[in-house]
PDB file of N, CA and C in Angstrom:
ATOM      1  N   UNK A   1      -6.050 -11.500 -16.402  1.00  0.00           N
ATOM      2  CA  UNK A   1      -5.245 -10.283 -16.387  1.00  0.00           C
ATOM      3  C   UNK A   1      -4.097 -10.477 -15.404  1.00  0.00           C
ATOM      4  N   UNK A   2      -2.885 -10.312 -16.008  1.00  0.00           N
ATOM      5  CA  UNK A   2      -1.814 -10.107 -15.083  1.00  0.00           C
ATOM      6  C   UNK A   2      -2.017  -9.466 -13.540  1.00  0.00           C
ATOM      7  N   UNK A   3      -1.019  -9.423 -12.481  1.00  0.00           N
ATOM      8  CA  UNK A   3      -1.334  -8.848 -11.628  1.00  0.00           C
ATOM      9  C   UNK A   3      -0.158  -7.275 -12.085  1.00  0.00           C
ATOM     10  N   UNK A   4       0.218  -7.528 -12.853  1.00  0.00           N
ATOM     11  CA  UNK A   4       1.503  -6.536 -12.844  1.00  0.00           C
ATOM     12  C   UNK A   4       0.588  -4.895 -13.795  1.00  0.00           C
ATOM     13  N   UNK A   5      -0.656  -6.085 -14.280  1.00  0.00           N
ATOM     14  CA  UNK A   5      -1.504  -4.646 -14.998  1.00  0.00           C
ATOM     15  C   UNK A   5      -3.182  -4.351 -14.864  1.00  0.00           C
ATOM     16  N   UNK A   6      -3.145  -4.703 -12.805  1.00  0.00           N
ATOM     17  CA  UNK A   6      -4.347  -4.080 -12.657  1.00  0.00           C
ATOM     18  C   UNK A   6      -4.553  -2.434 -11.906  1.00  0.00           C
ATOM     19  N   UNK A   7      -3.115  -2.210 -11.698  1.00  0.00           N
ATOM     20  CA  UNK A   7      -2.823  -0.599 -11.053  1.00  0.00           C
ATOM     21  C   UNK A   7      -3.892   0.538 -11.505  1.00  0.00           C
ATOM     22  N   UNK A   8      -3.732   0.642 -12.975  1.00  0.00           N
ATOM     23  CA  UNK A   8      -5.024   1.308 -13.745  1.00  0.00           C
ATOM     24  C   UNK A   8      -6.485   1.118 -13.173  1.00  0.00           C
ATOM     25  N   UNK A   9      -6.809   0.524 -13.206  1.00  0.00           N
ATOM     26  CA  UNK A   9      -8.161  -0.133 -13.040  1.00  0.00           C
ATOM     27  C   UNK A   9      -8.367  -0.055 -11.559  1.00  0.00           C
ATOM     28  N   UNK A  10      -7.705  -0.028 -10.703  1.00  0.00           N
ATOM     29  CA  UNK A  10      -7.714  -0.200  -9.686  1.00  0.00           C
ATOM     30  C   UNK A  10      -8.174   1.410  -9.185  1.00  0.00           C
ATOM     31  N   UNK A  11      -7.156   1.866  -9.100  1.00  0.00           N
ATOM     32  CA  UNK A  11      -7.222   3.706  -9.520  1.00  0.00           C
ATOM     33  C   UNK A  11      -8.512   4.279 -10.282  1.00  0.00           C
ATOM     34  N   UNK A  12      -8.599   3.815 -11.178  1.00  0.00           N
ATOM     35  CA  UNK A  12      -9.694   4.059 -11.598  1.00  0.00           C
ATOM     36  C   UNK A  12     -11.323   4.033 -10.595  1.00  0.00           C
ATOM     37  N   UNK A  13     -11.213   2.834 -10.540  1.00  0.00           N
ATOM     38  CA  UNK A  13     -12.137   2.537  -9.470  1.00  0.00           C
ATOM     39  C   UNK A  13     -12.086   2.908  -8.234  1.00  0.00           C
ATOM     40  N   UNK A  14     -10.844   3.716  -8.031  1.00  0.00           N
ATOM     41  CA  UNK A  14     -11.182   4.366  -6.251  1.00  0.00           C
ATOM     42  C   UNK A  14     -11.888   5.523  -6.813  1.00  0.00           C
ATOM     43  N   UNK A  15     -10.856   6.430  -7.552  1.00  0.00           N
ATOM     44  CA  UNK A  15     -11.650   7.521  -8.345  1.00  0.00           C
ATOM     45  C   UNK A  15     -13.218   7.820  -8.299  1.00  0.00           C
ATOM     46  N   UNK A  16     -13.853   6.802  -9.070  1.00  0.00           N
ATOM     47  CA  UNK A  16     -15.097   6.815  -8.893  1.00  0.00           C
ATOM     48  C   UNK A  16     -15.610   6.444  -7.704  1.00  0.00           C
ATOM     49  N   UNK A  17     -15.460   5.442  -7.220  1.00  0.00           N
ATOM     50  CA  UNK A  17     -16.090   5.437  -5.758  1.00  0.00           C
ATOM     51  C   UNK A  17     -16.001   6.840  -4.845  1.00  0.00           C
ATOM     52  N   UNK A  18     -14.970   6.980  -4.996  1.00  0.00           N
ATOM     53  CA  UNK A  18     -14.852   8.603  -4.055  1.00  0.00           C
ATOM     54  C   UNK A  18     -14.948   9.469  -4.608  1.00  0.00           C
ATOM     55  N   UNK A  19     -15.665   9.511  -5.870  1.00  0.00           N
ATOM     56  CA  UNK A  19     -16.554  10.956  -5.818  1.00  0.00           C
ATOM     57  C   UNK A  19     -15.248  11.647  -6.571  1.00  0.00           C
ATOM     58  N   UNK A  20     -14.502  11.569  -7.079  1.00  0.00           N
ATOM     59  CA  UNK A  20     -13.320  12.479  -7.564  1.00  0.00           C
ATOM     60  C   UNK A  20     -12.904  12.139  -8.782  1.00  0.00           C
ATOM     61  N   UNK A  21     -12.347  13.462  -9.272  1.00  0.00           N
ATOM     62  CA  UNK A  21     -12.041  13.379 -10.993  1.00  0.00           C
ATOM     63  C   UNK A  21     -11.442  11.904 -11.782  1.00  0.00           C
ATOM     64  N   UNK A  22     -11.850  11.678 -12.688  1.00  0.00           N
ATOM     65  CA  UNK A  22     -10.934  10.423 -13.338  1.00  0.00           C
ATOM     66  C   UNK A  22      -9.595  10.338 -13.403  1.00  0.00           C
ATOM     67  N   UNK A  23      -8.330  10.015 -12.911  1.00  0.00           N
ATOM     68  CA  UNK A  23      -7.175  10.129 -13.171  1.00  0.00           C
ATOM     69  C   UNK A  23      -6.779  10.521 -14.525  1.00  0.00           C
ATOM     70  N   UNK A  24      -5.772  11.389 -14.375  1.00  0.00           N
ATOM     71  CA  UNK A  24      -4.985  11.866 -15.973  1.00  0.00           C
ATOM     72  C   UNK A  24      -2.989  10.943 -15.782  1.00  0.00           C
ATOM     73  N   UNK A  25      -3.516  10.766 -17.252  1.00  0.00           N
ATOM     74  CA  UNK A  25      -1.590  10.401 -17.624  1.00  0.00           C
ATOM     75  C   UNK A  25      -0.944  11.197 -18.063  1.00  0.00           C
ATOM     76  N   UNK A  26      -0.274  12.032 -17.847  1.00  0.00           N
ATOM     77  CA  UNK A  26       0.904  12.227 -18.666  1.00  0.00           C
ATOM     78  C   UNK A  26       1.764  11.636 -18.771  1.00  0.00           C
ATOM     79  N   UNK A  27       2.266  10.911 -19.611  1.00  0.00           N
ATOM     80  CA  UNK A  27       3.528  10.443 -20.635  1.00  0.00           C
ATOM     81  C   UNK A  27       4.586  10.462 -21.489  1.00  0.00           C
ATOM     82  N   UNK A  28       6.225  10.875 -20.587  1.00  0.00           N
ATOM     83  CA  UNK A  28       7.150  11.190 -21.988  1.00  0.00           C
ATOM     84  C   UNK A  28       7.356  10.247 -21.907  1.00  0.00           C
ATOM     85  N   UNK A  29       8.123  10.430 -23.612  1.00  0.00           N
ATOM     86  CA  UNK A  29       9.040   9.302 -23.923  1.00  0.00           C
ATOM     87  C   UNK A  29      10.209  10.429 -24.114  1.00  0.00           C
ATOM     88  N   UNK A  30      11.230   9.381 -23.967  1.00  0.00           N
ATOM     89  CA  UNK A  30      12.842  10.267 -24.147  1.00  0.00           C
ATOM     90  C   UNK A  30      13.357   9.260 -24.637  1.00  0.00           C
ATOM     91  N   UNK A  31      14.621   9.443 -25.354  1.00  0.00           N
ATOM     92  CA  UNK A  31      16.015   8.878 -25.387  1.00  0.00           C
ATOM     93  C   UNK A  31      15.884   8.593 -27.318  1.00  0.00           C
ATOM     94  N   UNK A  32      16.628   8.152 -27.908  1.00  0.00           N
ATOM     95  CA  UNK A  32      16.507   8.055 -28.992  1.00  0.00           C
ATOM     96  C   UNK A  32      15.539   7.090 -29.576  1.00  0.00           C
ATOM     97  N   UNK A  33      14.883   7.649 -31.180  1.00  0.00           N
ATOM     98  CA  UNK A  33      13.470   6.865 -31.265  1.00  0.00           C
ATOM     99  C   UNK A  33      13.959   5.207 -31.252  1.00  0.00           C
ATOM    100  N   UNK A  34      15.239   5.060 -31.468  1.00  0.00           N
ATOM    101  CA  UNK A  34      15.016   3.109 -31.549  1.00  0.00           C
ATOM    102  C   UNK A  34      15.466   2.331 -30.476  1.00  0.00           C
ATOM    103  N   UNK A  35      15.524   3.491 -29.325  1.00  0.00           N
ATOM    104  CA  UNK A  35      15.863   2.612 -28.100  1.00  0.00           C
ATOM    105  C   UNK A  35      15.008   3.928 -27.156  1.00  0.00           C
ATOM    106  N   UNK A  36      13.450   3.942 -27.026  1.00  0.00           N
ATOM    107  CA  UNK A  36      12.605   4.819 -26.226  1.00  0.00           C
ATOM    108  C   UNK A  36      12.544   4.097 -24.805  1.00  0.00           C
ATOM    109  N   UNK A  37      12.371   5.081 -24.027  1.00  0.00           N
ATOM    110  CA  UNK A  37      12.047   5.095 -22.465  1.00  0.00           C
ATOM    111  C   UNK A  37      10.875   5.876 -22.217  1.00  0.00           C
ATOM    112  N   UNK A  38      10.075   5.497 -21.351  1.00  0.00           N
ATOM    113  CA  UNK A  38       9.002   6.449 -21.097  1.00  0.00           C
ATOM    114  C   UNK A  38       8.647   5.903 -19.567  1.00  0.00           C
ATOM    115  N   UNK A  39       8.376   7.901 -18.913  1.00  0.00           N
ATOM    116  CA  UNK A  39       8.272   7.625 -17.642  1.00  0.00           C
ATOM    117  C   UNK A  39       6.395   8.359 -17.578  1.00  0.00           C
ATOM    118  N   UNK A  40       6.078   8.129 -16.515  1.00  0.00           N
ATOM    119  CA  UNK A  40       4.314   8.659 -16.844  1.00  0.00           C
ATOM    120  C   UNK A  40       4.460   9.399 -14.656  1.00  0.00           C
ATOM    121  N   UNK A  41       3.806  10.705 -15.481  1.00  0.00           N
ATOM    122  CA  UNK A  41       2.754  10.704 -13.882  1.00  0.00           C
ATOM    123  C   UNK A  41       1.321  10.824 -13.788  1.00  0.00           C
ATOM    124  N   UNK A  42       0.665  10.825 -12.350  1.00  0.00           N
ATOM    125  CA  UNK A  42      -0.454  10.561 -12.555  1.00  0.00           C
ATOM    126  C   UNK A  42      -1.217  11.902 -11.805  1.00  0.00           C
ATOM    127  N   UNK A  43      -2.231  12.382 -12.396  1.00  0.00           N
ATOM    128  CA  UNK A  43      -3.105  13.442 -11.343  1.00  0.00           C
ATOM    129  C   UNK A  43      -3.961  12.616 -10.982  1.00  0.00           C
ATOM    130  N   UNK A  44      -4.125  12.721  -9.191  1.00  0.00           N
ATOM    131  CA  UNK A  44      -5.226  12.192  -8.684  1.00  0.00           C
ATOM    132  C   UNK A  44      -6.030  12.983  -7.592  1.00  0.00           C
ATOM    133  N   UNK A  45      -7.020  13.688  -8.195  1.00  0.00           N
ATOM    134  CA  UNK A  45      -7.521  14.614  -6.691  1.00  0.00           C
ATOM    135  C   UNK A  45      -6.518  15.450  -6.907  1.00  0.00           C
ATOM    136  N   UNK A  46      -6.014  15.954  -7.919  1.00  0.00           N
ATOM    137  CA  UNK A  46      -5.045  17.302  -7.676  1.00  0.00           C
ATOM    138  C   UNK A  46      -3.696  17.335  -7.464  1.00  0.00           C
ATOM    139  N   UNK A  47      -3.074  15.773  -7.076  1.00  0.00           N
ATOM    140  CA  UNK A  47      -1.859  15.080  -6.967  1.00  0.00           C
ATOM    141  C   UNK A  47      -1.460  14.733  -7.633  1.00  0.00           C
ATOM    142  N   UNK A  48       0.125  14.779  -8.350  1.00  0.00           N
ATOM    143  CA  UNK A  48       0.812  14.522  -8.830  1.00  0.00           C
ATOM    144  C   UNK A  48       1.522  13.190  -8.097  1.00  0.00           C
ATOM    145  N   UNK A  49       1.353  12.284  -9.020  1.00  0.00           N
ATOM    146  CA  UNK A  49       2.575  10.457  -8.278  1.00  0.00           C
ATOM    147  C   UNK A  49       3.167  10.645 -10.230  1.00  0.00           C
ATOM    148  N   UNK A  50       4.722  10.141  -9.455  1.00  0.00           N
ATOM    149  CA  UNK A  50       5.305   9.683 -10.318  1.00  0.00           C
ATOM    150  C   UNK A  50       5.815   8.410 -10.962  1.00  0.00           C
ATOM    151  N   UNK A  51       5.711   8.067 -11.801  1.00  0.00           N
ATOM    152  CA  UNK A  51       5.734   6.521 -11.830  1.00  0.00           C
ATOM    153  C   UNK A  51       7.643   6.155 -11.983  1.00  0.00           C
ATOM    154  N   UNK A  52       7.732   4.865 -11.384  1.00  0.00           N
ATOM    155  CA  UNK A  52       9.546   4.547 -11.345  1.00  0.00           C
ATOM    156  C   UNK A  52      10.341   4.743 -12.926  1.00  0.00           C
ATOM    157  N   UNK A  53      11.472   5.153 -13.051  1.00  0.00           N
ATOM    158  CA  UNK A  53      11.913   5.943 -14.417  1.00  0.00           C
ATOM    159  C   UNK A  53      12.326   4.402 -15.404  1.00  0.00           C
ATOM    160  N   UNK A  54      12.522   4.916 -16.680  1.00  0.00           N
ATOM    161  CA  UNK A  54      13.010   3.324 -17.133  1.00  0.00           C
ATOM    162  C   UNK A  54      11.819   2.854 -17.693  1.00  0.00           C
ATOM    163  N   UNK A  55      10.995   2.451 -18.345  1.00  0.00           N
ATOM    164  CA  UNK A  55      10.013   1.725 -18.865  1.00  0.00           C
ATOM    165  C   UNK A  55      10.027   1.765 -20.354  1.00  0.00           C
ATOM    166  N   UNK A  56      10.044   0.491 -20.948  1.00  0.00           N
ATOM    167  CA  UNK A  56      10.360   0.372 -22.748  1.00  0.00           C
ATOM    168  C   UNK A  56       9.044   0.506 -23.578  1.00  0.00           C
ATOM    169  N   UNK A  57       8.064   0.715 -22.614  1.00  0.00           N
ATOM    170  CA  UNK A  57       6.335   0.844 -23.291  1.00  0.00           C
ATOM    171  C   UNK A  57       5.337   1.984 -22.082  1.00  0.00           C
ATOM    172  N   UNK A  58       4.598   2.725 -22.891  1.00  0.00           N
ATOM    173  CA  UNK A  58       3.899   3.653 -22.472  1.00  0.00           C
ATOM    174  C   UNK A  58       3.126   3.229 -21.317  1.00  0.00           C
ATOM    175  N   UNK A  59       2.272   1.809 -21.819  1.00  0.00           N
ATOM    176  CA  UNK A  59       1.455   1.351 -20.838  1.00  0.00           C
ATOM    177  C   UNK A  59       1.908   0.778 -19.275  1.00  0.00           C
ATOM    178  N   UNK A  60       3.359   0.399 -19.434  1.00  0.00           N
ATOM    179  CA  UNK A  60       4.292  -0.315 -18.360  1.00  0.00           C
ATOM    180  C   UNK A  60       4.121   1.067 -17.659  1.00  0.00           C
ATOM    181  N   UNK A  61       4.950   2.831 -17.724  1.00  0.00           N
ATOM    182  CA  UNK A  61       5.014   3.018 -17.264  1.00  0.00           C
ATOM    183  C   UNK A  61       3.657   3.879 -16.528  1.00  0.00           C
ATOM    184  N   UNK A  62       2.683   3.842 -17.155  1.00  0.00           N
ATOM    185  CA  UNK A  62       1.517   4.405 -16.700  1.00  0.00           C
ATOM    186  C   UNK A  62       0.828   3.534 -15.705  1.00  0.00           C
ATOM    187  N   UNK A  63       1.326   2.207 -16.019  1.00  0.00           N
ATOM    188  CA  UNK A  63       0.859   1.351 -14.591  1.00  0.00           C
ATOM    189  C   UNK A  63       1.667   1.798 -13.149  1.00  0.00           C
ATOM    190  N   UNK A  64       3.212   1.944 -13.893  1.00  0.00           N
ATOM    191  CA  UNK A  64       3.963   2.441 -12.553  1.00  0.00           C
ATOM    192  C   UNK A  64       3.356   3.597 -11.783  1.00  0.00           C
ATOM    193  N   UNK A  65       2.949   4.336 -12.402  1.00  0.00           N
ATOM    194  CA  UNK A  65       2.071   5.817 -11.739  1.00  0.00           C
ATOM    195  C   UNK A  65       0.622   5.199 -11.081  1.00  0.00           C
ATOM    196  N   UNK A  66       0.040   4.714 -11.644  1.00  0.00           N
ATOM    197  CA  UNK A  66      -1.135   4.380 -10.720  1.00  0.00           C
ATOM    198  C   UNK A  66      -1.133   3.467  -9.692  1.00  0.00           C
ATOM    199  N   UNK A  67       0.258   2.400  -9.963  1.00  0.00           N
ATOM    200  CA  UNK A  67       0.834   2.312  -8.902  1.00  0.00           C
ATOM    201  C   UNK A  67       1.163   2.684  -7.750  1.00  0.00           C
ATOM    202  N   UNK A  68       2.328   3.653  -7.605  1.00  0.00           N
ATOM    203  CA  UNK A  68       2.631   4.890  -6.946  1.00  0.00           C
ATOM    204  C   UNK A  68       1.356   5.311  -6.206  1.00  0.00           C
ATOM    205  N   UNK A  69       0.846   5.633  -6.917  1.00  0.00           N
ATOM    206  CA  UNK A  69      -0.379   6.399  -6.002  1.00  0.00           C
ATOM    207  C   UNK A  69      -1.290   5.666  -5.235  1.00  0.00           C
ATOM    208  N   UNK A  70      -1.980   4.711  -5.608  1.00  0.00           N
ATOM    209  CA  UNK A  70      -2.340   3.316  -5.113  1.00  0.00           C
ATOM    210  C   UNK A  70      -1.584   3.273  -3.576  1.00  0.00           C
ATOM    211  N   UNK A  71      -0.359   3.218  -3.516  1.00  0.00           N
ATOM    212  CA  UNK A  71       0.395   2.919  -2.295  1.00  0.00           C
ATOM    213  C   UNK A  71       0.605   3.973  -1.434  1.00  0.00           C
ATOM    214  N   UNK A  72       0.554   5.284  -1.927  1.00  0.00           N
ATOM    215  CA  UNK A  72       0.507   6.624  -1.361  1.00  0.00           C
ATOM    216  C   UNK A  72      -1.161   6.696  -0.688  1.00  0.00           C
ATOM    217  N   UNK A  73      -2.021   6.535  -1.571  1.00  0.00           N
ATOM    218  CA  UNK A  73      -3.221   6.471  -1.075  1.00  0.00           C
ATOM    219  C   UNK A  73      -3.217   5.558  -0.277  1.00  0.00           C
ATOM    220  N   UNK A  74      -2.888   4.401   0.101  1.00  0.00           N
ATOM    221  CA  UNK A  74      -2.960   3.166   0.895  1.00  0.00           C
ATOM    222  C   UNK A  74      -2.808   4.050   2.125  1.00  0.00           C
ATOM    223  N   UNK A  75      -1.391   5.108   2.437  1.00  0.00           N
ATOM    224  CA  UNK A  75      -0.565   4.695   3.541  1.00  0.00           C
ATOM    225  C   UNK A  75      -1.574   6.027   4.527  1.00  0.00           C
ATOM    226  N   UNK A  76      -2.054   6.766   3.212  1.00  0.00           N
ATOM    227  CA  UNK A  76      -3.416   7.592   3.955  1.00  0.00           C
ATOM    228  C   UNK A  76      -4.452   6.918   4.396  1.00  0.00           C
ATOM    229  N   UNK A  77      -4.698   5.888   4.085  1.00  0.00           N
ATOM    230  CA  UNK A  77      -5.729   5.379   4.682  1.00  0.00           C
ATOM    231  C   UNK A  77      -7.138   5.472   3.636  1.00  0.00           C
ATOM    232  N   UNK A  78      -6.683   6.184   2.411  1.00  0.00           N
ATOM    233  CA  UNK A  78      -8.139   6.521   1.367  1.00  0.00           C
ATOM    234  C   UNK A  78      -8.176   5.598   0.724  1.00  0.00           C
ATOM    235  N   UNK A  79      -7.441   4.540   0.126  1.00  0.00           N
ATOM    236  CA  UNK A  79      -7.717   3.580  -0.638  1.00  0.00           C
ATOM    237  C   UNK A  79      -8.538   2.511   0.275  1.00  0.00           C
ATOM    238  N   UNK A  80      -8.404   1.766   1.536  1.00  0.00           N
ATOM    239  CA  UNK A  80      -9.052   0.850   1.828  1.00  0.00           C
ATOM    240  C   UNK A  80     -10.792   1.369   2.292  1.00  0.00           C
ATOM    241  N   UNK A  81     -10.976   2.251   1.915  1.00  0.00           N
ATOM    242  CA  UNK A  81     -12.451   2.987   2.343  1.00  0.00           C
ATOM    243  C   UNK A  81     -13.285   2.824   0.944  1.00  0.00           C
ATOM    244  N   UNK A  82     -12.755   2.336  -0.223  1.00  0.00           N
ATOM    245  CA  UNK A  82     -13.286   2.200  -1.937  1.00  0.00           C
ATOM    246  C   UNK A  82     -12.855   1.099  -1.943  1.00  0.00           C
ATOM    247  N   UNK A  83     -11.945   0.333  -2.255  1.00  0.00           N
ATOM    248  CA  UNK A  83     -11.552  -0.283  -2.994  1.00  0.00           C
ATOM    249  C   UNK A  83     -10.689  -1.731  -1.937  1.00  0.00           C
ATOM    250  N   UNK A  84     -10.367  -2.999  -2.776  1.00  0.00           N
ATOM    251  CA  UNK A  84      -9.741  -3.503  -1.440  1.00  0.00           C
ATOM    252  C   UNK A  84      -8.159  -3.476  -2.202  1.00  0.00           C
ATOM    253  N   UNK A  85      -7.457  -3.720  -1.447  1.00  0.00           N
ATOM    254  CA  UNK A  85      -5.980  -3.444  -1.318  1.00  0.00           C
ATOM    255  C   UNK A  85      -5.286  -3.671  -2.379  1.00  0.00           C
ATOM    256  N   UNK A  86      -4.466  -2.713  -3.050  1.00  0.00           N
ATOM    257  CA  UNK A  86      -3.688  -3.564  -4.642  1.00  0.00           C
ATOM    258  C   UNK A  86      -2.916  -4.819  -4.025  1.00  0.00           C
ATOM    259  N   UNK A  87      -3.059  -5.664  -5.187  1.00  0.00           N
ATOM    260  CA  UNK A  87      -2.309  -6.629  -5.414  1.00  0.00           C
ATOM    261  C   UNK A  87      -0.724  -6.584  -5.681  1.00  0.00           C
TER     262      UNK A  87
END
């Protein structure tokens, strides 16, 4: 597995370790159907992360969101208490 698409999984797995809801995606897509963009955010614990804008596939930008949060959680200090550090 790439390193560019373990953000999901990663998230996922703090999730469960700490006892808290499964992450949700939401996902638009915008711009015209033969040239789509899609940006995603993520609920985590009640938080909204947004993933970086610009992405040509759903899954790219839903990694960007669990991303995001991943590093937000890092800088709290809740991710290294589950899980060890994203890649």
């Amino acid at each position: 597995v790439s390193n560019c698409y373990v953000f999901k999984s990663r998230l996922q797995e703090y999730a469960q370790k700490a006892g808290i809801s499964t992450p949700v995606y939401e996902t638009v897509k915008e711009g015209p159907s033969h040239e789509p963009v899609f940006r995603s955010t993520v609920l985590v614990n009640g938080v909204r992360y947004d993933s970086l804008p610009g992405f040509f596939n759903r899954k790219a930008a839903e990694q960007s969101a669990a991303e995001v949060a991943l590093l937000e959680l890092m800088k709290s200090g809740n991710v290294a208490q589950c899980i060890p550090n994203p890649v």
